[in-house]
Protein backbone atom coordinates (compact mmCIF):
# COMPACT_ATOMS: atom_id res chain seq x y z
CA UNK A 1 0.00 0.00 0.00
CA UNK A 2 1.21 3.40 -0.73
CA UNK A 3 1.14 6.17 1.82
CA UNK A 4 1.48 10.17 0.63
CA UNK A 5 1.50 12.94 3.17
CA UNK A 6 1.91 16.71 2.07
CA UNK A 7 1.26 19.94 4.37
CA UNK A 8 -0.37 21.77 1.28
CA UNK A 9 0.11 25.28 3.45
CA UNK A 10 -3.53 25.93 2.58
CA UNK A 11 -5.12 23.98 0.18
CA UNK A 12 -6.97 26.32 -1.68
CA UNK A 13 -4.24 28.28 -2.67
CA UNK A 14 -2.00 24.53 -3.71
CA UNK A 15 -5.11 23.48 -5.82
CA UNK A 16 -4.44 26.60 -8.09
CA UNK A 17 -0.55 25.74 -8.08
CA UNK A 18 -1.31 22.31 -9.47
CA UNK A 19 -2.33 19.97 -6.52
CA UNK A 20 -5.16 17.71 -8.56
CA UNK A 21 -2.35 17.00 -11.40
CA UNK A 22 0.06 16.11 -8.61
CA UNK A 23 -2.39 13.71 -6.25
CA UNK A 24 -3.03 11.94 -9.77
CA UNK A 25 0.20 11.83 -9.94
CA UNK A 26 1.50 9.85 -6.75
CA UNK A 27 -1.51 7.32 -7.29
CA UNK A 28 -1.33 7.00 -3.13
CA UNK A 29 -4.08 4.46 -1.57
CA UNK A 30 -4.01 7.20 1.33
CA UNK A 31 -3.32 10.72 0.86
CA UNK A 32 -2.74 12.48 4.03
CA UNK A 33 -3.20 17.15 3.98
CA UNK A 34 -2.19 19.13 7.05
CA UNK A 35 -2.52 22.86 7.07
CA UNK A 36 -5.69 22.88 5.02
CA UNK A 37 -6.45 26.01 6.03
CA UNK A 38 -10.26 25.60 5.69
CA UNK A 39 -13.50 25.17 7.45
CA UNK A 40 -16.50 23.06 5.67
CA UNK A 41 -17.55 24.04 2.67
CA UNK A 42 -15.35 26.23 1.30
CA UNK A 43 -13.72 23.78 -1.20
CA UNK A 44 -15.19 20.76 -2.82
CA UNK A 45 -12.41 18.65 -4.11
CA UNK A 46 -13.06 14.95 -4.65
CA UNK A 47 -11.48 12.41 -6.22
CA UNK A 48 -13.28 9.40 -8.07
CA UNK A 49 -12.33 6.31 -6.07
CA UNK A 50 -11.55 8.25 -3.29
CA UNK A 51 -13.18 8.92 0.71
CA UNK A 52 -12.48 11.65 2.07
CA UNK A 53 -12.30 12.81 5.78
CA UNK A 54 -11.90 16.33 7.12
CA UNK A 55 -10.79 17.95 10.39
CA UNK A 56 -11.48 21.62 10.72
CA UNK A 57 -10.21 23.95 13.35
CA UNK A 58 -12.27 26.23 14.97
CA UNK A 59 -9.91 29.70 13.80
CA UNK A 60 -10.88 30.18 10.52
CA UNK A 61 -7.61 30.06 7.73
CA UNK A 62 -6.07 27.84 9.97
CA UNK A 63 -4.09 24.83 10.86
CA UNK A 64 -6.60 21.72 9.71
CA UNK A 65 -6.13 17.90 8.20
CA UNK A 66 -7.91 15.71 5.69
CA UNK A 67 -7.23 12.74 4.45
CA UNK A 68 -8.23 10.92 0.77
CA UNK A 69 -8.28 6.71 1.20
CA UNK A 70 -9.06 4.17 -1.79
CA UNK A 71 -9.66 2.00 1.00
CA UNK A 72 -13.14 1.91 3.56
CA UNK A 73 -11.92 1.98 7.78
CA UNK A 74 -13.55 0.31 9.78
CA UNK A 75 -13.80 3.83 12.14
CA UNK A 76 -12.67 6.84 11.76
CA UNK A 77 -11.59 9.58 14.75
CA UNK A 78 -11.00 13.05 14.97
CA UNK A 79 -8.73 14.87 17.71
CA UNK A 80 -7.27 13.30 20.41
CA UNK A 81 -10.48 13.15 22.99
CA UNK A 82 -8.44 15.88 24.99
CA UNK A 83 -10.36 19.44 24.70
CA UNK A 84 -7.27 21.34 25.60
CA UNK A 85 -5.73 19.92 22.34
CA UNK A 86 -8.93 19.15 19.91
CA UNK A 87 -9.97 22.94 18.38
CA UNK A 88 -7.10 23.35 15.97
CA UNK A 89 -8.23 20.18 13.84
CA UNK A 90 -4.81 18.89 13.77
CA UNK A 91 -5.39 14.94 14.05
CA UNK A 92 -7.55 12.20 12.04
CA UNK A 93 -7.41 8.25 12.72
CA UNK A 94 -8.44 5.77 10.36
CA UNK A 95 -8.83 2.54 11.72
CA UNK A 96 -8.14 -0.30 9.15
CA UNK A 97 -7.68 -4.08 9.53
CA UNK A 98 -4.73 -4.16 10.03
CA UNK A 99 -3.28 -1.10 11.39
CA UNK A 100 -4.67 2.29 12.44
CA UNK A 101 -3.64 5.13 10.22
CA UNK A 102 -2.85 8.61 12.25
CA UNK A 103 -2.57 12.10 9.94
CA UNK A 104 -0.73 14.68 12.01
CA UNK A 105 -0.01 18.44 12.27
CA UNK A 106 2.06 18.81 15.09
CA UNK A 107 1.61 22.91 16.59
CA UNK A 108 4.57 24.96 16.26
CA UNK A 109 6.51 26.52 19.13
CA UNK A 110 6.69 29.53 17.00
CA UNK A 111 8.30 32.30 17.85
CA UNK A 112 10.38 33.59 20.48
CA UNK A 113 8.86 29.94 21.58
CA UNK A 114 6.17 31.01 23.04
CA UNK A 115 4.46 27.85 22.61
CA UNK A 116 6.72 25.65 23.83
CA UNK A 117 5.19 24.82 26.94
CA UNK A 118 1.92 23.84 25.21
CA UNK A 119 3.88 21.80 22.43
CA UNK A 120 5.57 19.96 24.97
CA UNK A 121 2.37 18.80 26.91
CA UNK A 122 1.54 17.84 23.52
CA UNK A 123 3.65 16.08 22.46
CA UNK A 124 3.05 13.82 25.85
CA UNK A 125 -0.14 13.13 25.06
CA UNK A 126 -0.02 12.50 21.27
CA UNK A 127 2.53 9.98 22.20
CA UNK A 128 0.05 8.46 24.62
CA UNK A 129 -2.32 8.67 21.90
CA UNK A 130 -0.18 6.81 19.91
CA UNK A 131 0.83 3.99 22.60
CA UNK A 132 -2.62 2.89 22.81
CA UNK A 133 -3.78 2.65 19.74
CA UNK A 134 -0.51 0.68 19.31
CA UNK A 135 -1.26 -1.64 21.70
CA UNK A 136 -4.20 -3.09 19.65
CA UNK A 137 -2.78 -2.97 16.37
CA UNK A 138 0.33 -1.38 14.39
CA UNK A 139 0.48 2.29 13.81
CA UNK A 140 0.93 4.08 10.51
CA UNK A 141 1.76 7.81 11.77
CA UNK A 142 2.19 10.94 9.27
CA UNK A 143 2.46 14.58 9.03
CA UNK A 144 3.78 17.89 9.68
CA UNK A 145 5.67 17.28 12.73
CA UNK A 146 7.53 20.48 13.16
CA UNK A 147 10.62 19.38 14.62
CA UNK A 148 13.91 18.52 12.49
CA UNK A 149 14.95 15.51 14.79
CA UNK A 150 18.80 15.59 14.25
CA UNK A 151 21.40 17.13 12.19
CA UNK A 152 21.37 15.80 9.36
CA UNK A 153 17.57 16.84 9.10
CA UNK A 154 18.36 20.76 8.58
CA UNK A 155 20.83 22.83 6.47
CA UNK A 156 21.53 24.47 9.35
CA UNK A 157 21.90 23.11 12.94
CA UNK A 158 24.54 25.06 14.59
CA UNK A 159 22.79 28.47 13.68
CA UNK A 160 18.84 26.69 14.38
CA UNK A 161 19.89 25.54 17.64
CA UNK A 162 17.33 26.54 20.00
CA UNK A 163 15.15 27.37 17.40
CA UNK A 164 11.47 26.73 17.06
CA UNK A 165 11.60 23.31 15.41
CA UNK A 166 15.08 22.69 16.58
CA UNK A 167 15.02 23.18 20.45
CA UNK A 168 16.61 20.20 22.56
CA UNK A 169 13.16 19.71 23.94
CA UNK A 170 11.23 19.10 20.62
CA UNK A 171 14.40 17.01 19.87
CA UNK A 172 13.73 15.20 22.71
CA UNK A 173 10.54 14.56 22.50
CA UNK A 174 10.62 12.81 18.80
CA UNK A 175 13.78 10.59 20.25
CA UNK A 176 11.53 9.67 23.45
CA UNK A 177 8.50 8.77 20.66
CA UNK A 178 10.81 6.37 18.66
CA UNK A 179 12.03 5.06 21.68
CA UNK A 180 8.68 4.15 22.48
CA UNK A 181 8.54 1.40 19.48
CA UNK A 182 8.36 3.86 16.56
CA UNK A 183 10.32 3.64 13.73
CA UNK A 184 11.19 6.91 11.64
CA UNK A 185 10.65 5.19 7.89
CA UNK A 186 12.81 7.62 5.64
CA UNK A 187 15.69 7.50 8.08
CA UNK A 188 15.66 3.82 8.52
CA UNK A 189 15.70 3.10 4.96
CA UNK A 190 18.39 5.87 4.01
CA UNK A 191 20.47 6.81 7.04
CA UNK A 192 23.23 9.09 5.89
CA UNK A 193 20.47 10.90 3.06
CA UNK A 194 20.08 14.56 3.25
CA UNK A 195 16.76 15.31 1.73
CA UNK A 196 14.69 18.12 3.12
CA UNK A 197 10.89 18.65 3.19
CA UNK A 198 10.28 22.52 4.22
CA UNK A 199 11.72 25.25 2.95
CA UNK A 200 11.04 29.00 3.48
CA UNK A 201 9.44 31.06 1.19
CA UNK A 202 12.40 33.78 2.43
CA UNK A 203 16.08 34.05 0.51
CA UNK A 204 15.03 32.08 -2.11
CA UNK A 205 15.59 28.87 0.26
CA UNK A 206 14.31 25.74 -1.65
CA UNK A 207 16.46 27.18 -4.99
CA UNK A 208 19.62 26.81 -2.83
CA UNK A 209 18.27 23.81 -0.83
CA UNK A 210 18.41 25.20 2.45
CA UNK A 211 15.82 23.22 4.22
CA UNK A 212 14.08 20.92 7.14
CA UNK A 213 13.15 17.10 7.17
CA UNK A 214 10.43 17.73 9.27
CA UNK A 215 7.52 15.62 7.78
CA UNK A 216 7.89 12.49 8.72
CA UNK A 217 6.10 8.49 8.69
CA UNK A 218 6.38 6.61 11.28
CA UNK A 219 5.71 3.45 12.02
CA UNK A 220 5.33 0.61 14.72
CA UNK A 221 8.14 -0.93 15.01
CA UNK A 222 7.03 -4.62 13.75
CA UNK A 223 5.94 -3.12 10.64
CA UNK A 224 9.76 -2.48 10.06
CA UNK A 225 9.89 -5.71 7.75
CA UNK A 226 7.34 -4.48 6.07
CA UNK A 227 8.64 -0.86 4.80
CA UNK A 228 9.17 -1.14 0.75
CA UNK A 229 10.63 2.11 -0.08
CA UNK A 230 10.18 5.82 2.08
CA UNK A 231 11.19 8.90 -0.36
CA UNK A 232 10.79 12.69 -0.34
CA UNK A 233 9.41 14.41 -3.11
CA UNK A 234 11.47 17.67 -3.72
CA UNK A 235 10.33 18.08 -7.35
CA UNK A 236 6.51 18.53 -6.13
CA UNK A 237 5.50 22.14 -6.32
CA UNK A 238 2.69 23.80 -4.69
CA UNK A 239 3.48 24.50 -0.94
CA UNK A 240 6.50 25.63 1.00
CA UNK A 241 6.65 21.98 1.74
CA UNK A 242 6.52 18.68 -0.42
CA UNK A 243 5.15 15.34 -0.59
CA UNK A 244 6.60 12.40 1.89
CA UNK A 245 6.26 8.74 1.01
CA UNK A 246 6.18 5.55 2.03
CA UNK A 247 4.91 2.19 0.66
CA UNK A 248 4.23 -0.82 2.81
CA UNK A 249 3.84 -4.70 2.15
CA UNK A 250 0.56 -5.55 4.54
């Protein structure tokens, strides 16, 4: 099965910069949005063959997920069932067969890091999240997560350091996740690749290839066997980010 995850940086705008050509395109089974940037109604952009599942946030032109699936769950969830974290439509859960599939966009500490605090308790309990629904069945996690997890991830990392997306804590955080029997797919396939997802709009950034890895899949950690291929796709325009990949044998 083949996985695609994108944060489209507000989908209305990527559908006019080529974003039906380019979901053609990658032919995914699941197609995973963050930062859809809508509420209901705004946009109606289906796919033949495809479901589709939306989580809006509350603040209009903001933060939001969706994702497309070939394939009918079994039960689909929205948020994390914690109120503190479940306005900013930032999670969706399709449960499958065989695995549950989690579509992500992780908050930013933004910045000066003012959020920090907030993405920290978080992260906690998206992790917890995670745990359980591992505990019935494997995991298939995507998305935005905001934080370049080591070095090699970023152009940068002397200069980041500290940074919003870079801090030791967010760093932390990811490496106490995959210690908790995640596997990060692109990295486990391809461990001295430099690829980046993100770049800014600023200094012309993606032309010199100053970016971030910071959209990720994960997965359980017994699906390891199972991981095909994981690749980044840095020739898909349309956002500040691009396309992540990853194809697995169920």
């Amino acid at each position: 099965m083949k996985f695609v995850s994108w944060n489209v940086n507000g989908l209305r705008a990527c559908v006019t910069k080529g974003f039906e050509d380019s979901f053609k395109a990658l032919d995914a089974d699941f197609f995973c949005l963050q930062e859809t940037k809508m509420q209901a109604g705004q946009l109606d952009l289906q796919f033949e063959g495809y479901q589709s599942y939306w989580n809006y946030a509350d603040k209009k032109g903001y933060s939001g997920t969706a994702v497309y699936s070939r394939h009918t769950p079994l039960s689909v969830t929205y948020g994390l069932g914690i109120d503190e974290h479940d306005h900013e439509g930032r999670v969706i859960t399709l449960e499958m067969a065989d695995f549950y599939l989690v579509t992500v966009y992780t908050p930013n500490s933004q910045d000066g890091l003012r959020r920090l605090d907030y993405r920290a308790k978080w992260e906690d309990d998206f992790r917890d999240y995670l745990m359980r629904l591992d505990a019935t069945k494997p995991v298939v996690v995507c998305g935005d997560l905001n934080v370049a997890h080591e070095e090699i991830d970023l152009k940068n990392p002397k200069t980041n350091r500290q940074n919003a997306g870079f801090t030791d804590c967010e760093r932390g955080k990811m490496t106490t996740l995959l210690g908790s029997g995640f596997t990060d797919t692109f990295r486990f396939l391809h461990p001295e690749q430099v690829t980046y997802s993100w770049w800014s709009y600023r200094f012309k950034a993606r032309e010199k290839n100053t970016g971030w890895r910071i959209d990720y899949f994960l997965v359980s950690d017994r699906l390891r066997d199972k991981i095909a291929s994981a690749s980044i796709h840095t020739d898909v325009m349309g956002s500040d980010h691009c396309p992540v990949e990853v194809d697995i044998n169920f």
